[in-house]
Protein backbone atom coordinates (compact mmCIF):
# COMPACT_ATOMS: atom_id res chain seq x y z
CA UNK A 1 -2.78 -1.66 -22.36
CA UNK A 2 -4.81 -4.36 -20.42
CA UNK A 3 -6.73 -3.28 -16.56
CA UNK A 4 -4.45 -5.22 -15.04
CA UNK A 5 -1.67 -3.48 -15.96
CA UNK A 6 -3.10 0.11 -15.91
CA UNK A 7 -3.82 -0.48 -12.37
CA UNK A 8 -0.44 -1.81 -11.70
CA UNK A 9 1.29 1.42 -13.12
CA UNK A 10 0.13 4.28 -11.69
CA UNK A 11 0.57 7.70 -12.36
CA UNK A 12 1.81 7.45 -8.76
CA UNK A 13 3.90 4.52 -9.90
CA UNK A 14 5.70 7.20 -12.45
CA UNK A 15 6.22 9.75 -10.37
CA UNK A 16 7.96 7.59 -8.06
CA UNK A 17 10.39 6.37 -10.65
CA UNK A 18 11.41 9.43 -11.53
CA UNK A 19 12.05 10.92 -8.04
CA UNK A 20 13.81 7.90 -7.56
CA UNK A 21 16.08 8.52 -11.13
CA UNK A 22 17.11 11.89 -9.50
CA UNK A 23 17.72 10.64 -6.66
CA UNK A 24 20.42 8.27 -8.33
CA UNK A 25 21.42 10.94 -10.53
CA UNK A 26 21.98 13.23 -6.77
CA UNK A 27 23.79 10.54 -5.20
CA UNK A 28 26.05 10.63 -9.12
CA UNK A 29 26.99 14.06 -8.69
CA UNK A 30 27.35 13.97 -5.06
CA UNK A 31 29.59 11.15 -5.25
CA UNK A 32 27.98 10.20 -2.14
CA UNK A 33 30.02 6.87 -1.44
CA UNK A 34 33.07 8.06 -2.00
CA UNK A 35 33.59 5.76 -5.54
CA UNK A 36 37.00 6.75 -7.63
CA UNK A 37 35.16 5.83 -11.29
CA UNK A 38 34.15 8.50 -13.83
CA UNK A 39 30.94 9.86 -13.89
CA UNK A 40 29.12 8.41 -16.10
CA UNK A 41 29.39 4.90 -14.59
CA UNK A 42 28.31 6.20 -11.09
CA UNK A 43 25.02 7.73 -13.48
CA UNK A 44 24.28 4.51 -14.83
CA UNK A 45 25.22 2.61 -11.82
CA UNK A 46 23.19 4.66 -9.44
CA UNK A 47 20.13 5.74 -11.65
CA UNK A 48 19.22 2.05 -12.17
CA UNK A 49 19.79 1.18 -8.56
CA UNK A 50 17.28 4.02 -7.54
CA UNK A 51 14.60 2.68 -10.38
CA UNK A 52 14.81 -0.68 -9.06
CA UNK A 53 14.87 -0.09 -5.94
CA UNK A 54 11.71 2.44 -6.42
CA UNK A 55 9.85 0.16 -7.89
CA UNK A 56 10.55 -2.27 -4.89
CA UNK A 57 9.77 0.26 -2.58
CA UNK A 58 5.93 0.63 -4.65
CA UNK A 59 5.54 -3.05 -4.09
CA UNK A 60 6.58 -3.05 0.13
CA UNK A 61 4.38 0.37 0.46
CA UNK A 62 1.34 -1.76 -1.34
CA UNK A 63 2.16 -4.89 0.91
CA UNK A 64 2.45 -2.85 4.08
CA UNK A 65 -0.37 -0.95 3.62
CA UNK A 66 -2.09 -3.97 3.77
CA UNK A 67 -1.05 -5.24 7.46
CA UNK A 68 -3.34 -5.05 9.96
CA UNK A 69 -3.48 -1.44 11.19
CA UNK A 70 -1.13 0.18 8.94
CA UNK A 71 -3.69 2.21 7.26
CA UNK A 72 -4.79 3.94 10.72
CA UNK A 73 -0.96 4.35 12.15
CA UNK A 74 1.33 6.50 9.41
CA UNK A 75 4.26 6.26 11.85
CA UNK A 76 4.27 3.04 12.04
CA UNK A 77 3.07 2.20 8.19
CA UNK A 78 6.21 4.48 8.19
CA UNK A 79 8.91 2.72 10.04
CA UNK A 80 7.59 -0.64 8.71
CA UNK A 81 8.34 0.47 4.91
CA UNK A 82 11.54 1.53 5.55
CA UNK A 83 12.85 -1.45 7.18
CA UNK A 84 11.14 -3.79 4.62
CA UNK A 85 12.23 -1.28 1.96
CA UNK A 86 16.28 -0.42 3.14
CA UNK A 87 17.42 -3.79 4.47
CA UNK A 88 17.06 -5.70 1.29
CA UNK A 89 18.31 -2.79 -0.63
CA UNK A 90 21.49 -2.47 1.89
CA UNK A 91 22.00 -6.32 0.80
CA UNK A 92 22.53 -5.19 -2.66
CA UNK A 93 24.65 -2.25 -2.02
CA UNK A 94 27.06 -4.19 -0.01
CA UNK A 95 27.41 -6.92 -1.99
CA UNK A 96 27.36 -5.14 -5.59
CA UNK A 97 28.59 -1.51 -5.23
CA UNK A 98 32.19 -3.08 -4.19
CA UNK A 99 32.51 -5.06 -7.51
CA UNK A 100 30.68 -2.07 -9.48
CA UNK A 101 33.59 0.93 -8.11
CA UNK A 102 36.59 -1.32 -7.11
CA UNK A 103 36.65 -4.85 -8.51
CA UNK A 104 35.90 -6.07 -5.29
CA UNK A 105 33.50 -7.46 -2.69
CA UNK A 106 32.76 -5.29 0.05
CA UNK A 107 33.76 -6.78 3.67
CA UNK A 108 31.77 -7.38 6.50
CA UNK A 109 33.28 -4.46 8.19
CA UNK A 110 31.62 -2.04 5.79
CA UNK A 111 27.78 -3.24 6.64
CA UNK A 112 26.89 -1.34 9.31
CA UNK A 113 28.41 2.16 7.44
CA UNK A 114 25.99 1.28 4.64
CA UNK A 115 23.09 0.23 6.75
CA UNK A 116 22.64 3.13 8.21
CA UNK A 117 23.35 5.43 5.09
CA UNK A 118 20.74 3.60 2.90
CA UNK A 119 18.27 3.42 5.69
CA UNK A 120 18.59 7.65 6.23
CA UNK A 121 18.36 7.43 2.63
CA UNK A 122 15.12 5.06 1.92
CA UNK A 123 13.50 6.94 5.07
CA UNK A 124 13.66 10.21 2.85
CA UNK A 125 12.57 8.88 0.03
CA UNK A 126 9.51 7.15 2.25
CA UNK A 127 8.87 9.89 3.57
CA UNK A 128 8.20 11.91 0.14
CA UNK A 129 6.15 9.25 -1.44
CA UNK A 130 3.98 8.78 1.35
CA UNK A 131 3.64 13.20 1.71
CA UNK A 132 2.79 12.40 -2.71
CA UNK A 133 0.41 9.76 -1.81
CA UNK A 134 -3.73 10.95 -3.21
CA UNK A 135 -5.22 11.70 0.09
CA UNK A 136 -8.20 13.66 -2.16
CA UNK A 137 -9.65 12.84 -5.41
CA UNK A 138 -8.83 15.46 -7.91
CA UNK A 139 -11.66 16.28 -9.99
CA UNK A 140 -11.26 18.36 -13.52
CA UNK A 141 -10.92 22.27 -13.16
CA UNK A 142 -13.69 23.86 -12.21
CA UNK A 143 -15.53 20.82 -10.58
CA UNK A 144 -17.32 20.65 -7.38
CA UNK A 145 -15.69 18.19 -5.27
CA UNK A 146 -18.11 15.48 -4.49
CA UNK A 147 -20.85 16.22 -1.44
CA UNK A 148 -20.11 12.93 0.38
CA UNK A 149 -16.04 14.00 1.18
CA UNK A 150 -17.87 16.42 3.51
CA UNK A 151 -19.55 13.45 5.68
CA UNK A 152 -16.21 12.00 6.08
CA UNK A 153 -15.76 11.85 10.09
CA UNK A 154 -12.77 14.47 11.05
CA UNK A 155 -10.03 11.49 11.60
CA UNK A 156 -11.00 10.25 7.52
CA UNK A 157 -10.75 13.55 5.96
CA UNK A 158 -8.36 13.95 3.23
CA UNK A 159 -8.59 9.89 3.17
CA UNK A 160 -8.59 8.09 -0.23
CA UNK A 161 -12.44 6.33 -0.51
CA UNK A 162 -11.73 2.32 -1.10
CA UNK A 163 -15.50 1.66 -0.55
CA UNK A 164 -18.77 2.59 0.88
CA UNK A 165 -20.63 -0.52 2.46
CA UNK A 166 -24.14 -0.23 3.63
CA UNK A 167 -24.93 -2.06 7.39
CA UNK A 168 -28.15 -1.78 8.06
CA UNK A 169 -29.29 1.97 8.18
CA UNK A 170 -25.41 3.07 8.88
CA UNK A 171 -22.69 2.76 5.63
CA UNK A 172 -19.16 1.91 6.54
CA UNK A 173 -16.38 3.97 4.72
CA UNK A 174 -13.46 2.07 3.79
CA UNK A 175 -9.98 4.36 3.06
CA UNK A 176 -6.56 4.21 3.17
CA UNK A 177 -6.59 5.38 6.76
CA UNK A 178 -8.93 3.01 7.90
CA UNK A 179 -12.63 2.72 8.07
CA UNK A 180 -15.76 4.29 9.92
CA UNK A 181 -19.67 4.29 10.07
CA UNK A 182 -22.04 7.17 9.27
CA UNK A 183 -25.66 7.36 9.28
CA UNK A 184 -27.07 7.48 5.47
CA UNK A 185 -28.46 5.55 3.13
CA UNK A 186 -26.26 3.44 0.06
CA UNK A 187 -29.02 5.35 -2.14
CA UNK A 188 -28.20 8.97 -1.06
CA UNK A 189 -23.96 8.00 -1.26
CA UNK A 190 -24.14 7.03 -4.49
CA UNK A 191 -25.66 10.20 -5.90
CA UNK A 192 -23.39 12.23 -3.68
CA UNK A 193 -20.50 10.20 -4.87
CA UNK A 194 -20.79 11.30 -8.07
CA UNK A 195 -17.68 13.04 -9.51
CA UNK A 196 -15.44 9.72 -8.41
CA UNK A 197 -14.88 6.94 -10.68
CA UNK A 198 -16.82 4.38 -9.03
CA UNK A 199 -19.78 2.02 -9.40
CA UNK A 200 -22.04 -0.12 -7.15
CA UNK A 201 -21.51 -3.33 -7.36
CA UNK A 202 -23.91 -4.98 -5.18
CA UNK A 203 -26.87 -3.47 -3.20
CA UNK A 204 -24.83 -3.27 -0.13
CA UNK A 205 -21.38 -1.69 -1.81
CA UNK A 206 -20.07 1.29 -4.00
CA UNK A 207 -15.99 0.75 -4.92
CA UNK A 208 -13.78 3.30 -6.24
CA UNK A 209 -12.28 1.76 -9.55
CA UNK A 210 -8.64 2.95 -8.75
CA UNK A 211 -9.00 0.91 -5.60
CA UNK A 212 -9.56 -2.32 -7.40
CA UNK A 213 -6.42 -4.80 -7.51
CA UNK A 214 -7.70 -8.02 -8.55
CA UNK A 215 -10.83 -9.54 -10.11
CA UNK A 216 -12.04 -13.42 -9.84
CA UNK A 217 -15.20 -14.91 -11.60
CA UNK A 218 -16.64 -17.84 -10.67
CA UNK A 219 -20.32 -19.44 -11.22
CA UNK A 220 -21.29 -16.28 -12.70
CA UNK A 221 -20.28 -13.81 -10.15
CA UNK A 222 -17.34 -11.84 -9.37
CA UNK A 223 -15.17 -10.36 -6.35
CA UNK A 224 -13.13 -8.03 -6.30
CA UNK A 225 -10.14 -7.35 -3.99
CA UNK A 226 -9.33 -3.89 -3.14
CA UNK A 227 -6.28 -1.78 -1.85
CA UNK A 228 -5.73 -3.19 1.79
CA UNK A 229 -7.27 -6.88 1.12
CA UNK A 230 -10.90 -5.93 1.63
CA UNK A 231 -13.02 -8.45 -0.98
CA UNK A 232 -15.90 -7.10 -2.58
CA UNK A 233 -18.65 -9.10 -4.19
CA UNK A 234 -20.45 -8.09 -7.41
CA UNK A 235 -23.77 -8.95 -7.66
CA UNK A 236 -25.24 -10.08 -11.15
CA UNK A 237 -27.66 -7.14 -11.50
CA UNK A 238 -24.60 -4.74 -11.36
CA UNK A 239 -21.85 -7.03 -13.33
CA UNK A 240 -22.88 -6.34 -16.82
CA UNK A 241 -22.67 -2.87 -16.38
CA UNK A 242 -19.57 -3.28 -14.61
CA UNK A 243 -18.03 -5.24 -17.87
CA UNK A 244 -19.67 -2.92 -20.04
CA UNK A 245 -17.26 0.28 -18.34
CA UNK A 246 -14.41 -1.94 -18.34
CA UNK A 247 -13.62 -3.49 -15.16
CA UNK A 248 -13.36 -6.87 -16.12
């Protein structure tokens, strides 16, 4: 399997297709729309709906994560997923689920009954991927977690680390809820980062590999884009290493 794509599916990636397979197989046995059919087409019908649309749901959560501010504001990172998340999957269930259970196209006058259901619908299944989502790194039974989680300032804690970036004698912590500054050296983070899988790639920055989501090269050097946009440059003293582990 290539980086690329082992970055693309996650082992949060999994999980959330198969909460979202029970949740289709739920909304089966519930007979939650009310469909006449036999069970085993509201299975099939239903289970792939809730795959697809899971995996659609990954990409929005990815896309508004990257917004400005949704990293620091979880109700709103929340209200903005479900919208971008239910109203494009309400578009399908109107205009499919008709055809699928009764040979016929849903009309207008059953929108707003299925807006609102699938909305209550994707805002519980938000809600549990974002309460799944890695706010710590776990590290192999028996490990020490790694020293530097305990500089993290009180509103980071818990945070997933993106990046550490050195400015002047402070360092800049970049995470999924945002960034801040601490006083310490890039020299002292690194060695108190160890137990994450991460590298420096320049003098100035140290990246957490899961954070990585694209790589360009160019006049021999790299950058790297990471989870919410931020680019990251890789210096040549650090990229043969760097290619050596497997990043690129």
């Amino acid at each position: 399997m290539s980086a690329g794509l082992k970055r693309l599916i996650t082992a949060e990636t999994v999980q959330g297709v198969g909460i979202a397979a029970a949740a289709g197989v739920f909304l089966a046995l519930t007979n939650a729309f009310g469909a006449t059919t036999d069970l085993w087409l509201r299975l099939v019908y239903w289970v792939v709906l809730m795959i697809v649309a899971g995996l659609w749901a990954e990409v929005c959560m990815r896309m508004v994560r990257r917004l400005p501010g949704m990293e620091a504001s979880l109700p709103a990172r929340f209200v903005v997923s479900v919208l971008a998340i239910g109203l494009p999957v309400t578009l399908v269930v109107w205009s499919v689920t008709g055809w699928v259970f009764y040979g016929q196209a849903y009309g207008l006058d059953m929108l707003p009954g299925l807006t609102w259901r699938v909305l209550l619908i994707t805002a519980g299944m938000t809600a549990i991927g974002m309460a799944l989502e890695r706010k710590t790194v776990t590290t192999e039974a028996g490990e020490t977690p790694p020293r530097f989680l305990d500089r993290l300032p009180p509103r980071l804690r818990g945070a997933v680390i993106h990046a550490v970036q050195a400015e002047d004698h402070y360092l800049r912590i970049h995470t999924d809820r945002g960034s801040d500054l601490i006083l310490m050296r890039l020299s002292d983070a690194v060695a108190e980062l160890e137990g994450l899988e991460g590298a420096q790639t320049h003098r100035s920055w140290w990246v957490a590999r899961d954070a990585v989501r694209d790589i360009k090269r160019g006049d021999g050097r790299a950058t790297l884009t990471l989870d919410g946009g931020l680019t990251v440059p890789v210096s040549r003293r650090h990229a043969r290493a760097l290619r050596a582990a497997g990043w690129y």
